[in-house]
N, C-alpha and C. Protein backbone atom coordinates (compact mmCIF):
# COMPACT_ATOMS: atom_id res chain seq x y z
N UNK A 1 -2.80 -31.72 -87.72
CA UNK A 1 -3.32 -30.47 -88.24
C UNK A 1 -2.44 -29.94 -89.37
N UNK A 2 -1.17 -30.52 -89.39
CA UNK A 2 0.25 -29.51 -90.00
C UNK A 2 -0.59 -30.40 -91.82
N UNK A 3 -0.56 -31.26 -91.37
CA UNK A 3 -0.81 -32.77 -92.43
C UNK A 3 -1.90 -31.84 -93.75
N UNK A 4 -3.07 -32.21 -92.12
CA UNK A 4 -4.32 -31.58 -93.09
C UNK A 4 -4.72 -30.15 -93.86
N UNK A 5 -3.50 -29.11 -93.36
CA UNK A 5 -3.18 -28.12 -94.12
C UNK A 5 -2.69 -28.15 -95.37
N UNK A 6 -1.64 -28.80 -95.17
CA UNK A 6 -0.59 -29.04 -96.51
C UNK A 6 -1.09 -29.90 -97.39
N UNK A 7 -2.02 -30.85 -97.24
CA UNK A 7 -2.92 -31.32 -97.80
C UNK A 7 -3.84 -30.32 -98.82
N UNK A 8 -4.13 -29.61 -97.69
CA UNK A 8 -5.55 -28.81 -99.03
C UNK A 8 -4.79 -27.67 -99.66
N UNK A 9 -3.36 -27.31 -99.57
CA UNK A 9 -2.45 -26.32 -99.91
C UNK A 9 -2.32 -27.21 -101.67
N UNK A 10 -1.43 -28.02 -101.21
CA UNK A 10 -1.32 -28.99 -102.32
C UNK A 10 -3.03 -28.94 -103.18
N UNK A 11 -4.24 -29.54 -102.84
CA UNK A 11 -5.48 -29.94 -103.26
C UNK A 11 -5.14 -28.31 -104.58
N UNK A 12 -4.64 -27.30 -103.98
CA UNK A 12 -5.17 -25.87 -104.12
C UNK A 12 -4.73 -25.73 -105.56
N UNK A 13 -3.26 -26.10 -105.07
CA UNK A 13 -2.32 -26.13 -106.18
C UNK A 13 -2.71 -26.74 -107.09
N UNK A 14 -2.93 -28.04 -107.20
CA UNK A 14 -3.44 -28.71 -108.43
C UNK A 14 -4.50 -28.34 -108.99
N UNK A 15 -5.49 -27.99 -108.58
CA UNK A 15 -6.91 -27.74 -108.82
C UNK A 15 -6.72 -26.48 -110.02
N UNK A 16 -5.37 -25.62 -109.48
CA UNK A 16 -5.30 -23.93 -110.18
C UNK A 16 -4.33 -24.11 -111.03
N UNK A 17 -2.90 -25.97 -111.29
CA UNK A 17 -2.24 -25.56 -111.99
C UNK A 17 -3.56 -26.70 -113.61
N UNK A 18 -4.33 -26.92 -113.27
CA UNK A 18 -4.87 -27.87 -114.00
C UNK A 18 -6.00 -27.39 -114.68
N UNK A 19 -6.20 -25.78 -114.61
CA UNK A 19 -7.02 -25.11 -115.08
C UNK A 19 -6.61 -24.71 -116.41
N UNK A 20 -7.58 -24.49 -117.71
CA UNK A 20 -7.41 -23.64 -118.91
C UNK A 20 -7.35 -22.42 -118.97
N UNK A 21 -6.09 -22.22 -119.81
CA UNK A 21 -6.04 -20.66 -119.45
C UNK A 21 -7.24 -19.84 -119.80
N UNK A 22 -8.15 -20.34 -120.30
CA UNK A 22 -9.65 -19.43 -119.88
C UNK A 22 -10.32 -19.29 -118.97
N UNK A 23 -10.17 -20.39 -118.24
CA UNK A 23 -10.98 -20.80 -116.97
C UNK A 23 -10.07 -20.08 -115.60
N UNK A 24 -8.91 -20.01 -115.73
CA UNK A 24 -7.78 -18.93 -115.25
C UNK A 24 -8.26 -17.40 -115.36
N UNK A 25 -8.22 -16.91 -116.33
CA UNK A 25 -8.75 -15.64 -116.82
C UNK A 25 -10.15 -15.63 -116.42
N UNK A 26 -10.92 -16.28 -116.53
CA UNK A 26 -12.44 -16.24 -115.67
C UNK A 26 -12.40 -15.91 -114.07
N UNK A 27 -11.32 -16.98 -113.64
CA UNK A 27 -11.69 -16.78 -111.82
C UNK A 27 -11.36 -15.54 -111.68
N UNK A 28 -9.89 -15.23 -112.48
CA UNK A 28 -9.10 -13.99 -111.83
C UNK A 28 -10.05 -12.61 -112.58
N UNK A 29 -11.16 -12.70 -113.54
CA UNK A 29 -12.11 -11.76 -114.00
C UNK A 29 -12.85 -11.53 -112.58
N UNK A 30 -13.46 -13.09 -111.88
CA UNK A 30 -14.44 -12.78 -111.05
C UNK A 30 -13.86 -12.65 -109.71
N UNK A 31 -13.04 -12.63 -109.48
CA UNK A 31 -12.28 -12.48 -107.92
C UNK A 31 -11.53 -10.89 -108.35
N UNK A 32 -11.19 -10.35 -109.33
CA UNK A 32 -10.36 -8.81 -108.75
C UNK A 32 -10.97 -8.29 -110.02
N UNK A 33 -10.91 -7.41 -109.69
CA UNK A 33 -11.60 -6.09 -110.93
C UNK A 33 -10.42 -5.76 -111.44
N UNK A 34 -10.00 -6.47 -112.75
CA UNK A 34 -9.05 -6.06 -113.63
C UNK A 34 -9.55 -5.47 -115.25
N UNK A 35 -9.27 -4.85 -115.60
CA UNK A 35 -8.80 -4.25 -116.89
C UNK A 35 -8.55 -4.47 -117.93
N UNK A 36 -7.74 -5.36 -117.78
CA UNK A 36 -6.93 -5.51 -119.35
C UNK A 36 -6.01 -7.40 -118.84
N UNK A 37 -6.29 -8.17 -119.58
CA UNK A 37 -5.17 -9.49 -119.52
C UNK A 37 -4.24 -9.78 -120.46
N UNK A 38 -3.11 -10.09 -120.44
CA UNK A 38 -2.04 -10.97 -121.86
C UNK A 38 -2.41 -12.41 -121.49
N UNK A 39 -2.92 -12.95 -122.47
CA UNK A 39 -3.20 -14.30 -122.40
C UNK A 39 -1.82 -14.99 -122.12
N UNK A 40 -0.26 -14.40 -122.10
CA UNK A 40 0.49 -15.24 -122.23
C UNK A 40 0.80 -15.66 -120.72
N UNK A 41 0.07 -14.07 -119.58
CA UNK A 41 0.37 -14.24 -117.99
C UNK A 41 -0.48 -15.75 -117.63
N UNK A 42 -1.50 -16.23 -118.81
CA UNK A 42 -2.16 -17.75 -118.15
C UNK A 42 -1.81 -18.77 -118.66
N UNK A 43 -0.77 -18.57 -119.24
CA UNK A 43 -0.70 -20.02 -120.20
C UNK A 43 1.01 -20.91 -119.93
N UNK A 44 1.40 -22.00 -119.61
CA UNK A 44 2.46 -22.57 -118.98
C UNK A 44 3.01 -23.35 -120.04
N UNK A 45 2.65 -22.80 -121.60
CA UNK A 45 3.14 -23.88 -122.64
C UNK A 45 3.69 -22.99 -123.67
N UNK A 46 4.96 -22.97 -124.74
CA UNK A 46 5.11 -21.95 -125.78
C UNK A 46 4.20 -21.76 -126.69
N UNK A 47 3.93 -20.70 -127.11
CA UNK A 47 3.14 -20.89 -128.36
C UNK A 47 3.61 -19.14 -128.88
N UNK A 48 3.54 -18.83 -130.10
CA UNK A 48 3.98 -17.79 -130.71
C UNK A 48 2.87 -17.07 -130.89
N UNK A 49 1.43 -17.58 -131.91
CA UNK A 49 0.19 -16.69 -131.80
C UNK A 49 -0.60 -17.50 -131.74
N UNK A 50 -1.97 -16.94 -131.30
CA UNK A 50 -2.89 -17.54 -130.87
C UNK A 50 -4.09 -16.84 -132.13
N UNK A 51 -5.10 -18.21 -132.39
CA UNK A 51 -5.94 -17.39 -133.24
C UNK A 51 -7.10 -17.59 -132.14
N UNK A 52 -7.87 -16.92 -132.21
CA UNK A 52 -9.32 -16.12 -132.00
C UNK A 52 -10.64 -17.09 -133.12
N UNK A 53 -11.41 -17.59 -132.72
CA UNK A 53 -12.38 -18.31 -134.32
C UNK A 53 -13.52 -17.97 -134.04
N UNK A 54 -14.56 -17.46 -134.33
CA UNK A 54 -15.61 -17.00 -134.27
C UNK A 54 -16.20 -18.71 -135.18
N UNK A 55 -16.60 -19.37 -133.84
CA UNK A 55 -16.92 -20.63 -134.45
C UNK A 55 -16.04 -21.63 -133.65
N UNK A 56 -16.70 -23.27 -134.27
CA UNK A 56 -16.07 -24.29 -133.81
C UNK A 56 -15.07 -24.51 -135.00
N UNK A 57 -13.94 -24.94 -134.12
CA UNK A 57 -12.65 -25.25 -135.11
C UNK A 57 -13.09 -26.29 -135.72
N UNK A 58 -13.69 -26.26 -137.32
CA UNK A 58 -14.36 -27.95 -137.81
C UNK A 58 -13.90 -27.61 -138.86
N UNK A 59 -14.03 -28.49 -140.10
CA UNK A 59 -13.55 -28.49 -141.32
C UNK A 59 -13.08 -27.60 -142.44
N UNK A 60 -13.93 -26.67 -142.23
CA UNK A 60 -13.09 -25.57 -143.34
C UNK A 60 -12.19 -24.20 -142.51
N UNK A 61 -11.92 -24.04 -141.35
CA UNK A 61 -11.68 -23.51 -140.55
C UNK A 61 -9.86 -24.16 -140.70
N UNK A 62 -10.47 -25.59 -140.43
CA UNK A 62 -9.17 -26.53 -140.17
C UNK A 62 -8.19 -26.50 -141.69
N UNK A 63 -9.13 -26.51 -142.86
CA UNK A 63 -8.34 -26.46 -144.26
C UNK A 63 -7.92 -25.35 -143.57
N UNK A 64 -8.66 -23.69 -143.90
CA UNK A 64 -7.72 -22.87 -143.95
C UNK A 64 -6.82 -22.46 -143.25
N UNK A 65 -6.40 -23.61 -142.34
CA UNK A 65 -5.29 -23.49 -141.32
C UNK A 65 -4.20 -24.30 -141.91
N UNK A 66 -4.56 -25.03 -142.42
CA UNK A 66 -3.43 -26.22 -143.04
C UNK A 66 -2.88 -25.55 -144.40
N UNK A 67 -4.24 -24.56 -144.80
CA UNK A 67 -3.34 -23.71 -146.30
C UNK A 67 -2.68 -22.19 -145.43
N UNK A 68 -2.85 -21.97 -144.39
CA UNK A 68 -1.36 -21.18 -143.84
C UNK A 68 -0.50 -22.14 -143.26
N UNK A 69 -0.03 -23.42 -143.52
CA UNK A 69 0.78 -23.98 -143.25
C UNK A 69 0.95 -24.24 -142.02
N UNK A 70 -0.10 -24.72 -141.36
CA UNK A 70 -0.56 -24.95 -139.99
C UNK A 70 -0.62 -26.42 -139.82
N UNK A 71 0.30 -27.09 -138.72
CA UNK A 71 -0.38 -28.66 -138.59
C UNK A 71 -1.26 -28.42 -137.39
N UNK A 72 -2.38 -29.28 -137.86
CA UNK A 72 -3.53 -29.05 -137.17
C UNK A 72 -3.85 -30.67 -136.30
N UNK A 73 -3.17 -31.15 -136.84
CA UNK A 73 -3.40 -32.76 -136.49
C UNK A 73 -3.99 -32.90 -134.26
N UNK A 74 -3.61 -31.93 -134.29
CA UNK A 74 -3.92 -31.71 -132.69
C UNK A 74 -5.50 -31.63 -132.41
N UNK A 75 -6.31 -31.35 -133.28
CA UNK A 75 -7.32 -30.89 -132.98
C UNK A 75 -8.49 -31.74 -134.28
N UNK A 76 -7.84 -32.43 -134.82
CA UNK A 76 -8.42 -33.78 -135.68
C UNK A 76 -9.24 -34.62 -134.66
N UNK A 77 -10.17 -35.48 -135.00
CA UNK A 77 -10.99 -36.15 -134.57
C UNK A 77 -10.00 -37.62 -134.30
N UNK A 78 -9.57 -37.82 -135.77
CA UNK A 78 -8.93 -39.35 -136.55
C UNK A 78 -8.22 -39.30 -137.40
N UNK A 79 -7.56 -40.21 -138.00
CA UNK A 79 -7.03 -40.20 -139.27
C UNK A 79 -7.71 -40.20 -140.58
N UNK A 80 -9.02 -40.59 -140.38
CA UNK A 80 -9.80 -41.49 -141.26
C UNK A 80 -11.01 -39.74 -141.49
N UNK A 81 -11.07 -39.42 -140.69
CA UNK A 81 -11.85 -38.07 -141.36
C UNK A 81 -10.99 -36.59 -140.69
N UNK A 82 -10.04 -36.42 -140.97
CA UNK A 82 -9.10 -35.36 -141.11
C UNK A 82 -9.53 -33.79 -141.11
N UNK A 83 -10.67 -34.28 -141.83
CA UNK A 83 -11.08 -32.68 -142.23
C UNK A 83 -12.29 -31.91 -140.96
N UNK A 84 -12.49 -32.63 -140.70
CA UNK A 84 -14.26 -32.80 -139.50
C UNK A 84 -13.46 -31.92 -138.25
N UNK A 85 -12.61 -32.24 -137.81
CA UNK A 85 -12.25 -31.30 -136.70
C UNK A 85 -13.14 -31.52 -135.16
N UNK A 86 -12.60 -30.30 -134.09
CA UNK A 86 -13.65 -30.83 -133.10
C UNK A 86 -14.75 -29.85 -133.43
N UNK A 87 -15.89 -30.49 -131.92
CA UNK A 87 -17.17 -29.41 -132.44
C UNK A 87 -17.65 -29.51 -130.88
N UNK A 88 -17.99 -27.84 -130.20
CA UNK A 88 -18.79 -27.61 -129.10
C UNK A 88 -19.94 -26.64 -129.77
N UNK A 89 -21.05 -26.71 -129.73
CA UNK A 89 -22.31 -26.76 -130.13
C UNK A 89 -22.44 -25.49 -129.87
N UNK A 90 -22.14 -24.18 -128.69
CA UNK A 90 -21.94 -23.02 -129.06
C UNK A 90 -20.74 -22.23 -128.84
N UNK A 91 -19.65 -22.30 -128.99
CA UNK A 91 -18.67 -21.55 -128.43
C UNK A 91 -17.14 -21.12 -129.55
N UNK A 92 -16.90 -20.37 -129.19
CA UNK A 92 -15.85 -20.08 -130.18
C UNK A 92 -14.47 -21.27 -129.98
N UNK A 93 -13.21 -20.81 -130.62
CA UNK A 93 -12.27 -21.52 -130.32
C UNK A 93 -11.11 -20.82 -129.97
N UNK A 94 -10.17 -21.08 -129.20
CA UNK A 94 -8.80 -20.33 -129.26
C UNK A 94 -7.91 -21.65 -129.77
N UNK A 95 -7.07 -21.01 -130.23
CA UNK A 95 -6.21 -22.19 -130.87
C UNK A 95 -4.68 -21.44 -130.79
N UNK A 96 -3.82 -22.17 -130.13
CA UNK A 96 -2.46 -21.96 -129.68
C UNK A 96 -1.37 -21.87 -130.51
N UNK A 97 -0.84 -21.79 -131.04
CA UNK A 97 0.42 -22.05 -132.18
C UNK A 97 1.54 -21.90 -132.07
N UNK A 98 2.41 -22.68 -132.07
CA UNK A 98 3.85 -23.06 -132.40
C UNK A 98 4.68 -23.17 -132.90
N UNK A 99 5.46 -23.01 -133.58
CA UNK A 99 6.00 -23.49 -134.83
C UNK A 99 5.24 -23.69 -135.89
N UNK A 100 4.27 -22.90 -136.26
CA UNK A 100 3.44 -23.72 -137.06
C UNK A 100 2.64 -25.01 -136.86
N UNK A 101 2.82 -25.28 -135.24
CA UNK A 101 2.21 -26.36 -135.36
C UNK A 101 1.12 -26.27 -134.16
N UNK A 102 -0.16 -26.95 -133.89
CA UNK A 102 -1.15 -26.59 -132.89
C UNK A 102 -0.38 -26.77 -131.99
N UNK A 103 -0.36 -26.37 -130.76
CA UNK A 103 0.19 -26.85 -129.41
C UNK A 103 -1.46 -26.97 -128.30
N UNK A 104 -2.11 -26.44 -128.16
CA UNK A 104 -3.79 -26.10 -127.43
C UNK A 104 -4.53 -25.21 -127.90
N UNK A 105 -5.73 -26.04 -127.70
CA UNK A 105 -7.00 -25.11 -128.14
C UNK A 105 -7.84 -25.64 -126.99
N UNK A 106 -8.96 -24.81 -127.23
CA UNK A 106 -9.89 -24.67 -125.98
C UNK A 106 -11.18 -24.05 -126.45
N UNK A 107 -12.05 -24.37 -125.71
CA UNK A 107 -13.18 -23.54 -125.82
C UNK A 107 -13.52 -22.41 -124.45
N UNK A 108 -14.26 -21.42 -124.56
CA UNK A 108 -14.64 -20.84 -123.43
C UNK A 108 -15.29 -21.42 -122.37
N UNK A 109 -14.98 -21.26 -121.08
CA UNK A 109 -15.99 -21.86 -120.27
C UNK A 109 -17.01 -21.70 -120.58
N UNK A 110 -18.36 -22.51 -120.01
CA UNK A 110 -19.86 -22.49 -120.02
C UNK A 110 -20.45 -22.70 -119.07
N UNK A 111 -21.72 -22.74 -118.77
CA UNK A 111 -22.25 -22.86 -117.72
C UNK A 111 -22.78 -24.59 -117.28
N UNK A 112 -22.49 -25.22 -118.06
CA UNK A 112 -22.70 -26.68 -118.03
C UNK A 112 -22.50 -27.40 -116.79
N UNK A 113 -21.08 -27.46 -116.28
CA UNK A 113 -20.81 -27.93 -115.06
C UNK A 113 -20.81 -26.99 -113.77
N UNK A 114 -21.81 -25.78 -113.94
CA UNK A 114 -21.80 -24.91 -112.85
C UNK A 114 -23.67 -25.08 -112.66
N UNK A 115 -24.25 -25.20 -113.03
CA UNK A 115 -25.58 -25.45 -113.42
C UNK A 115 -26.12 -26.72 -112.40
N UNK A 116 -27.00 -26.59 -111.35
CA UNK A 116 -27.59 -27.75 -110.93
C UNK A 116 -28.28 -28.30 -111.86
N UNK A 117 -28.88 -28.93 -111.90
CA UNK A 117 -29.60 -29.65 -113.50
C UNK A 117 -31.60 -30.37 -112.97
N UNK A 118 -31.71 -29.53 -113.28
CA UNK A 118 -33.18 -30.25 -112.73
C UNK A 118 -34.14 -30.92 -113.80
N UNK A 119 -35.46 -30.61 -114.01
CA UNK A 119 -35.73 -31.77 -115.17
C UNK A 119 -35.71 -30.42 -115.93
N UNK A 120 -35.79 -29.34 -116.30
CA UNK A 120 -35.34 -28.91 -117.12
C UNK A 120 -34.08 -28.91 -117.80
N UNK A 121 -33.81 -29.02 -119.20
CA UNK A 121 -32.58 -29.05 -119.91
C UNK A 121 -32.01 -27.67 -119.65
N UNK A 122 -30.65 -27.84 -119.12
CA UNK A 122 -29.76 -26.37 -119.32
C UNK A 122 -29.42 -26.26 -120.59
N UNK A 123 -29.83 -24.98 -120.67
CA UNK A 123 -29.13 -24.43 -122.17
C UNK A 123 -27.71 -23.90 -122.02
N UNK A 124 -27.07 -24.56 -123.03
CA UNK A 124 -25.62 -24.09 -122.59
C UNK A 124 -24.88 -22.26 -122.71
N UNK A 125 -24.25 -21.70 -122.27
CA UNK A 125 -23.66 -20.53 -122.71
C UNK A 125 -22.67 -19.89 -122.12
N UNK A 126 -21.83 -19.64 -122.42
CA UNK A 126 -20.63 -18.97 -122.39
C UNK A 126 -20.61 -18.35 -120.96
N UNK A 127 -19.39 -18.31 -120.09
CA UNK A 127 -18.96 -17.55 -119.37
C UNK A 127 -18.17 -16.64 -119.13
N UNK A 128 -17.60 -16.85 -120.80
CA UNK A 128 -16.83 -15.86 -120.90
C UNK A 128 -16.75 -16.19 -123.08
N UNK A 129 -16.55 -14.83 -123.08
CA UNK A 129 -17.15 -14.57 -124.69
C UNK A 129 -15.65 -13.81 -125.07
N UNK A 130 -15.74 -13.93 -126.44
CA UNK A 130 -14.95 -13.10 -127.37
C UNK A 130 -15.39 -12.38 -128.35
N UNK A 131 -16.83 -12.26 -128.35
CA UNK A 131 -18.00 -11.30 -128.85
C UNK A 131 -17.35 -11.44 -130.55
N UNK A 132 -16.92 -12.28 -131.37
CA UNK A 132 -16.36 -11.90 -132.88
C UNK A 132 -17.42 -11.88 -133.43
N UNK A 133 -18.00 -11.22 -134.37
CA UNK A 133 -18.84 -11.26 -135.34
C UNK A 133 -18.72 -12.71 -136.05
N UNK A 134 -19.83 -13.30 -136.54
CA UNK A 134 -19.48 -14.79 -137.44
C UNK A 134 -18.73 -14.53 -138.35
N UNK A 135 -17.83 -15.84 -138.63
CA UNK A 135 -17.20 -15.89 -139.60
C UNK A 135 -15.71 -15.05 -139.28
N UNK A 136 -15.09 -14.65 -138.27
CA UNK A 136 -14.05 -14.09 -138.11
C UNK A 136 -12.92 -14.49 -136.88
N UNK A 137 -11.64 -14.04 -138.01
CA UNK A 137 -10.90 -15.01 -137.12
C UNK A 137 -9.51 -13.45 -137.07
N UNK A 138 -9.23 -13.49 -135.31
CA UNK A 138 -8.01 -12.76 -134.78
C UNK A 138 -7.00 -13.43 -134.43
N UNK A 139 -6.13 -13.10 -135.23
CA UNK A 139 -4.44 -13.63 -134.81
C UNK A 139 -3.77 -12.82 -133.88
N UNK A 140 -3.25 -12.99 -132.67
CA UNK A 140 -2.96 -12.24 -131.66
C UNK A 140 -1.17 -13.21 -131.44
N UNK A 141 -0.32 -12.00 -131.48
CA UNK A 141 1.14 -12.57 -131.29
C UNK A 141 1.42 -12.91 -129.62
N UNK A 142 2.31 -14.04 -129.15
CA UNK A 142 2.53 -13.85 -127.81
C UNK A 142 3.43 -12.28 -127.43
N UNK A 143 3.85 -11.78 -128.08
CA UNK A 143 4.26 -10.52 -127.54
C UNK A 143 3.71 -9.64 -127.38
N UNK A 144 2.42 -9.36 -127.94
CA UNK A 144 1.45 -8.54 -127.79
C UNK A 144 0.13 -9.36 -127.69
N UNK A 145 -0.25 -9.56 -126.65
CA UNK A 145 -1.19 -10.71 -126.02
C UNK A 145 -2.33 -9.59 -125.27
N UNK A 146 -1.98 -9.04 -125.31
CA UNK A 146 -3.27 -7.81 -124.64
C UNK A 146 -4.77 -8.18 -125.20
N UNK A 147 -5.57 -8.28 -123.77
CA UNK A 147 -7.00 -8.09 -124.23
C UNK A 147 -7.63 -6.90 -123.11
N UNK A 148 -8.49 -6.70 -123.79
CA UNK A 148 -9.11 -5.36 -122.52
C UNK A 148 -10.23 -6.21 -122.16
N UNK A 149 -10.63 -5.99 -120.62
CA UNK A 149 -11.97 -6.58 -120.51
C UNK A 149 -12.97 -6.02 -120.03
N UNK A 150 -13.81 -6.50 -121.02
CA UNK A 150 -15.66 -5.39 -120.54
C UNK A 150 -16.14 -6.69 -119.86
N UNK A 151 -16.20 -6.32 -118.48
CA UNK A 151 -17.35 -7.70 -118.21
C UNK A 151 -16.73 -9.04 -118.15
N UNK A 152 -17.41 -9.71 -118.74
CA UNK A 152 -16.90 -11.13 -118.97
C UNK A 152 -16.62 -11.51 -120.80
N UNK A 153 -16.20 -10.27 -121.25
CA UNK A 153 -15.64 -10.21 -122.96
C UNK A 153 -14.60 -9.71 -122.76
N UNK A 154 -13.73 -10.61 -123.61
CA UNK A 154 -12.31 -10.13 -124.06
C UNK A 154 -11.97 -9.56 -125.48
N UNK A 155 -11.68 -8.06 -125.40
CA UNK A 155 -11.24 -7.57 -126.51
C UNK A 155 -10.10 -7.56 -127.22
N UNK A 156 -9.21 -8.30 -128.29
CA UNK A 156 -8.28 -8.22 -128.39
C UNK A 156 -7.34 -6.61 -128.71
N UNK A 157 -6.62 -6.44 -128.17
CA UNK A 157 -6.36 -4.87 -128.28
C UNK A 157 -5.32 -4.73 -129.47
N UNK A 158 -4.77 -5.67 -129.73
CA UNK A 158 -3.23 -5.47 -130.98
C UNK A 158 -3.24 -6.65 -132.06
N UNK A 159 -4.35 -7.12 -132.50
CA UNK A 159 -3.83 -8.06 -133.70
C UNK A 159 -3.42 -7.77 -134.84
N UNK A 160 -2.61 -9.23 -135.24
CA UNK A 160 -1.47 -9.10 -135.92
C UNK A 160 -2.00 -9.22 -137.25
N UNK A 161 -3.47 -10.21 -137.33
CA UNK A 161 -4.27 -10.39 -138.44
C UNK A 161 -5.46 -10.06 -138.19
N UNK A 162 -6.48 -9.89 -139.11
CA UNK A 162 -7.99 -10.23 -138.47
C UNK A 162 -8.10 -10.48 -140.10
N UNK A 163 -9.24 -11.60 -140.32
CA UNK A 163 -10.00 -12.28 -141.30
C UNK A 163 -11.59 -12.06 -140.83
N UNK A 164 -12.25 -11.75 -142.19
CA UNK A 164 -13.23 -11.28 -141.77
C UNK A 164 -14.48 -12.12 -142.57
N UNK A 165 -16.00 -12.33 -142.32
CA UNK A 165 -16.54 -13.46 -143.17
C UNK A 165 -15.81 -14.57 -143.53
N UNK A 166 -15.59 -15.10 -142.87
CA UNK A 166 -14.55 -16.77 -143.15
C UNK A 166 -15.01 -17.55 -143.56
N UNK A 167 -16.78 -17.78 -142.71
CA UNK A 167 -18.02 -18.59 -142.86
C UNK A 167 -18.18 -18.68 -144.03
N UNK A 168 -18.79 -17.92 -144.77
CA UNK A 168 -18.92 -17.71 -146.32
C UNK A 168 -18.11 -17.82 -146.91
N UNK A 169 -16.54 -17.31 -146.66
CA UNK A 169 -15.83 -17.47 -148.16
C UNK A 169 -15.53 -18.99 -148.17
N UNK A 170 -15.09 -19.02 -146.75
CA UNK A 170 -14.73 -20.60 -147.15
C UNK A 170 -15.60 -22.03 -147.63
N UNK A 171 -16.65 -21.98 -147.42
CA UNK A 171 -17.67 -22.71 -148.01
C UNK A 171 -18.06 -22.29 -149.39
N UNK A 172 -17.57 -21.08 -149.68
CA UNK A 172 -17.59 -20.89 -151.11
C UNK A 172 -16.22 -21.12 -152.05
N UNK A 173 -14.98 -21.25 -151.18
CA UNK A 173 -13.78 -21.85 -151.78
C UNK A 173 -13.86 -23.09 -151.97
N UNK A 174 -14.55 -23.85 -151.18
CA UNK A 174 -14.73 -25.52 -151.01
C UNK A 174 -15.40 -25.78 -152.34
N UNK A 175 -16.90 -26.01 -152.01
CA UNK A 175 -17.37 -27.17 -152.90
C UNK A 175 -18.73 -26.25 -153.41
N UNK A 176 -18.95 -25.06 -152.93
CA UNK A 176 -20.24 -24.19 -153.33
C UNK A 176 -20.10 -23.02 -154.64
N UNK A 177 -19.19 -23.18 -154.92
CA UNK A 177 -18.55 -21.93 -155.77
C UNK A 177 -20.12 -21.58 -156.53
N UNK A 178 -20.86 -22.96 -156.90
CA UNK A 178 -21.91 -22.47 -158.02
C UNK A 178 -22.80 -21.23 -157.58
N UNK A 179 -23.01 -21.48 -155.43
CA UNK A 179 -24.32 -20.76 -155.12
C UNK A 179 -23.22 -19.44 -154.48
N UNK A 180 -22.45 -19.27 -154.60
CA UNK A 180 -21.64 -18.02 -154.05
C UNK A 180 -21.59 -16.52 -155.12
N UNK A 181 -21.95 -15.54 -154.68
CA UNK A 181 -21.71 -14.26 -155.55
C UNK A 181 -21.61 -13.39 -154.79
């Protein structure tokens, strides 16, 4: 009996140290009625700030990370297309930072692997949101990591940056300049 305890004690442990710190911030949203989180109380890795992306971290997102002097190579596909980045079909990104350099990114949970699946297609969606308007990106410092929470949205309460229309400018810094005004 002592065995099969310490067994699922351990199971417990792993299961909660192997979680994303979003998916962390989700249970502890839906198990206690809290307020306000510092992303830094979920996260077991250094990182200095964290950006916020209204969007998938993909190619021009990824330049204008590499022109703040960002190595991004963490979140590259390959060597061979550099610029492409990853891509989840609806969800924003958090992206971790270090030294200037990526350390984790993540997407929000979804309902994908919570979903029985019948012959209807699940449509995918968020279980937890960062509500940004498109095109905008929040830089949040680990010392001031505060988010307030409505629900299942996290508000950032103290950033250090916010960028606003990203979508547009940056596709108009790239290769569109002609159709941009």
């Amino acid at each position: 009996m002592k065995k099969i305890i310490l067994l699922l004690i351990i199971c417990l442990v792993l299961t909660t140290c192997n979680k994303a710190p979003l998916e962390k911030i989700l249970n502890d949203i839906e198990e206690n009625s809290i307020k306000t989180i510092k992303l830094t109380d979920y996260t077991d890795f250094k990182w200095d700030e964290v950006w916020l992306i209204s969007g998938n971290i993909s190619g021009y997102y990824l330049k204008f990370m590499r022109d703040q002097g960002i190595d991004v190579k963490k979140v590259q596909y390959s060597d061979t297309n550099t610029d492409f980045g990853i891509y989840q079909e609806h969800s924003d990104t958090i992206v971790y930072v270090y030294n200037k350099k990526v350390v984790y990114y993540e997407f929000p949970p979804d309902n994908r692997d919570r979903e029985f699946y019948s012959l209807a297609p699940v449509v995918p969606y968020a279980l937890l949101d960062l509500k940004l308007p498109l095109g905008q990106i929040i830089i949040l410092s680990n010392k001031n990591s505060e988010c307030e929470v409505n629900h299942k949205e996290l508000i950032p309460l103290k950033p250090i940056k916010i960028y606003e229309n990203m979508d547009a400018e940056l596709r108009c810094r790239d290769n569109l300049r002609n159709y941009c005004k």
